[in-house]
C-alpha atoms as a PDB file:
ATOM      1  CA  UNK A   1       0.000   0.000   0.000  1.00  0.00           C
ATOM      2  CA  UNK A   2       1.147   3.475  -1.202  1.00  0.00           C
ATOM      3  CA  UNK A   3       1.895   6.495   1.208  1.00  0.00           C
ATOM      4  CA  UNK A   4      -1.089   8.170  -0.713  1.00  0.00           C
ATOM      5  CA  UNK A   5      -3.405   5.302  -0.001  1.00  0.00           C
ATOM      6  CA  UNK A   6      -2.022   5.070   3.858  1.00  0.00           C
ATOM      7  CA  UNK A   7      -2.582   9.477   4.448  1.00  0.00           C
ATOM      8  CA  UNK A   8      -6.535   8.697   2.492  1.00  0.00           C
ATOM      9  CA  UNK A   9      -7.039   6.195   4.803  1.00  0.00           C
ATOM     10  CA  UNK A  10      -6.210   8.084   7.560  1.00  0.00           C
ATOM     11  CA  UNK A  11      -7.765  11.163   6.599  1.00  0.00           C
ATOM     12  CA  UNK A  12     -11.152   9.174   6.396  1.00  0.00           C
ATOM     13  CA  UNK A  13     -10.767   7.481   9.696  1.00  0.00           C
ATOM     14  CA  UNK A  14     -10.644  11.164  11.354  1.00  0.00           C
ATOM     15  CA  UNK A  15     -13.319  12.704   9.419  1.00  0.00           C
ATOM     16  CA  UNK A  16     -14.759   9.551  10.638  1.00  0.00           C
ATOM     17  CA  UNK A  17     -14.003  10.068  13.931  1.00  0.00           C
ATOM     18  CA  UNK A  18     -14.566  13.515  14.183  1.00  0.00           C
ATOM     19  CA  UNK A  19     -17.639  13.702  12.013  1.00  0.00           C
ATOM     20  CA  UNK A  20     -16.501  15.787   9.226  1.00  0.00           C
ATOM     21  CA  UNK A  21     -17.950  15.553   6.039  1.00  0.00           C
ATOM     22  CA  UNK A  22     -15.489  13.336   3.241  1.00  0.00           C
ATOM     23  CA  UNK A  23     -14.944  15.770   0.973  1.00  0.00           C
ATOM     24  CA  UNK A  24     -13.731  18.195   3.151  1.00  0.00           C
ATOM     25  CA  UNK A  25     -11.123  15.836   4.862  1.00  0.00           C
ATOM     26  CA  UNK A  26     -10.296  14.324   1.334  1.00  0.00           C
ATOM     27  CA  UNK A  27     -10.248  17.309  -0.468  1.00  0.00           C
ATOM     28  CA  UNK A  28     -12.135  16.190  -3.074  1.00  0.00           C
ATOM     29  CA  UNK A  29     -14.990  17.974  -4.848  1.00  0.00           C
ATOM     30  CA  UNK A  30     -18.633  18.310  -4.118  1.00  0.00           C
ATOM     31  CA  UNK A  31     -21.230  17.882  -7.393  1.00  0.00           C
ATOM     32  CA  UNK A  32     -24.227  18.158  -6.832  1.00  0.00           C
ATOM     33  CA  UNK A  33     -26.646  17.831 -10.340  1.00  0.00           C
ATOM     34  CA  UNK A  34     -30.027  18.879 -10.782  1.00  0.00           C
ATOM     35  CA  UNK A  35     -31.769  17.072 -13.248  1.00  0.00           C
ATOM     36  CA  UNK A  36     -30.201  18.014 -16.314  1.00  0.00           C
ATOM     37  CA  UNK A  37     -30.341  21.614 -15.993  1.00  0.00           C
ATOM     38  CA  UNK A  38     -27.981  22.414 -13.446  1.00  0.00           C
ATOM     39  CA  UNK A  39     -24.626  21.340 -11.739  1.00  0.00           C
ATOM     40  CA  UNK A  40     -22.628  22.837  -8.379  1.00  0.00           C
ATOM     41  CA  UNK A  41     -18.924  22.216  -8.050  1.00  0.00           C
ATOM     42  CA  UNK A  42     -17.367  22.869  -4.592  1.00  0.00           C
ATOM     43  CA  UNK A  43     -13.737  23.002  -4.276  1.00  0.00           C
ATOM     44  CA  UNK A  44     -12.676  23.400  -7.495  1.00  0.00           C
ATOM     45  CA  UNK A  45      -9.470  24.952  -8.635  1.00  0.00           C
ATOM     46  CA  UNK A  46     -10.537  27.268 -11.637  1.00  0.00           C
ATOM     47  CA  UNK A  47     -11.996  26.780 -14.898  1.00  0.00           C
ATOM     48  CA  UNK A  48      -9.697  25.112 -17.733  1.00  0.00           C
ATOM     49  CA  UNK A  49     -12.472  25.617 -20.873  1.00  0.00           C
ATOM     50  CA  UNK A  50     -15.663  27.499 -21.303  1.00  0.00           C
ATOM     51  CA  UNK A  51     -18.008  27.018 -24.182  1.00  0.00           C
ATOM     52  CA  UNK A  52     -21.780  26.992 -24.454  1.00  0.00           C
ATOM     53  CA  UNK A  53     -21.126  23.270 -25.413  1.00  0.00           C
ATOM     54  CA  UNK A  54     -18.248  22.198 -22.695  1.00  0.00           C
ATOM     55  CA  UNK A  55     -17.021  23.304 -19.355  1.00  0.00           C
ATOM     56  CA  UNK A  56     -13.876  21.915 -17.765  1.00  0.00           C
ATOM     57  CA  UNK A  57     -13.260  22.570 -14.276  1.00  0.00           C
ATOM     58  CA  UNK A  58     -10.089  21.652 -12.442  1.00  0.00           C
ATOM     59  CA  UNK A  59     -10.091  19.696  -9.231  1.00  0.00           C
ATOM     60  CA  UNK A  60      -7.479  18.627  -6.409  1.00  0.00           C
ATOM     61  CA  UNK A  61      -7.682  15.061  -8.467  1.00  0.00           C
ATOM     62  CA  UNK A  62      -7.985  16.149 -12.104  1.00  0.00           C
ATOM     63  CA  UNK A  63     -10.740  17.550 -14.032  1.00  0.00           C
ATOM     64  CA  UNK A  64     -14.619  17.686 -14.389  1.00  0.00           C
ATOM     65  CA  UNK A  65     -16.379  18.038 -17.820  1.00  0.00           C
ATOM     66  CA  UNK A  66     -19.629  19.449 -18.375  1.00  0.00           C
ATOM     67  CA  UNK A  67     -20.680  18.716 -22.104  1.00  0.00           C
ATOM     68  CA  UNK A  68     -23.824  20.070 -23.178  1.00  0.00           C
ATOM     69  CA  UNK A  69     -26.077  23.098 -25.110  1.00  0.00           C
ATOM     70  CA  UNK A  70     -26.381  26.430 -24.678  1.00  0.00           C
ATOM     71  CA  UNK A  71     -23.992  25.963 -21.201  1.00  0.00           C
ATOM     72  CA  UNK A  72     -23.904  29.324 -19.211  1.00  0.00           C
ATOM     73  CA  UNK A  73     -21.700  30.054 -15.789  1.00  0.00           C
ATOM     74  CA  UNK A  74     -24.252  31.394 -13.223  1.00  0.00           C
ATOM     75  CA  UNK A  75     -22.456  31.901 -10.030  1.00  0.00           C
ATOM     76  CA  UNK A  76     -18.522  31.285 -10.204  1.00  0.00           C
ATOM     77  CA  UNK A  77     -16.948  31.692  -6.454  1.00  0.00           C
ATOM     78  CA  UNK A  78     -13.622  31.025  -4.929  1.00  0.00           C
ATOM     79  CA  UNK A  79     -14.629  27.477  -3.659  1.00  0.00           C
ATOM     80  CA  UNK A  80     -17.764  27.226  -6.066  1.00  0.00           C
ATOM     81  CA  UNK A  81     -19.397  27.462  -9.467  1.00  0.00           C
ATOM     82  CA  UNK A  82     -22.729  26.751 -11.289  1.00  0.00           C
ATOM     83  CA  UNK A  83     -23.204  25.765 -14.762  1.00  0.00           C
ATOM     84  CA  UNK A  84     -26.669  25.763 -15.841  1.00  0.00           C
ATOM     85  CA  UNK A  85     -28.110  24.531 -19.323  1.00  0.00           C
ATOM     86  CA  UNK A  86     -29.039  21.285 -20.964  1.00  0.00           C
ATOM     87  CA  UNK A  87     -26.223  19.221 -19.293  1.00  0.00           C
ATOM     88  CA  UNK A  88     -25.975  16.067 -21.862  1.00  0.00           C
ATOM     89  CA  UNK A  89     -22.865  14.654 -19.576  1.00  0.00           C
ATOM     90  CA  UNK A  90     -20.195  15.015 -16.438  1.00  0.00           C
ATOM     91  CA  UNK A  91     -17.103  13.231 -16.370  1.00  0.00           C
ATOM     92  CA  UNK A  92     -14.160  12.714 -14.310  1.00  0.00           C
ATOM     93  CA  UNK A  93     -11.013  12.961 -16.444  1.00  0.00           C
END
């Protein structure tokens, strides 16, 4: 087992512990999709590509892609950002 899977382990076991929520201790982003209209990312990192028809959104782990129509930016924040529109797709790359 890796020193990366040892510190994720242990970083769960304390948010565990001291019930925090997981993507907090894990740094790892927070989607939350609404039908297919609209998407919130928490914790992101900034915004790699914006189209009407794609949105790529950096993330402590890699990337999140929003492919879709007529794709607009509502709300963009430090630690958050909404993309509403016909979402046709979200992917972790």
């Amino acid at each position: 087992m890796g020193w990366r899977n040892v510190r994720n382990k242990l970083r769960r076991t304390m948010a565990e512990v001291l019930e925090i929520p997981g993507e907090v201790a894990l740094d790892l982003p927070k989607i939350i999709l609404v039908g297919n209209v609209h998407v919130v990312i928490e914790n992101h990192r900034g915004i790699v590509e914006y189209t009407t028809e794609s949105v790529r959104v950096l993330v402590p782990a890699g990337e999140v892609a929003v492919r879709g129509r007529e794709l607009v930016l509502r709300n963009i924040l430090p630690d958050e950002l909404c993309i509403e529109g016909q979402i046709e797709s979200l992917c972790f790359t």
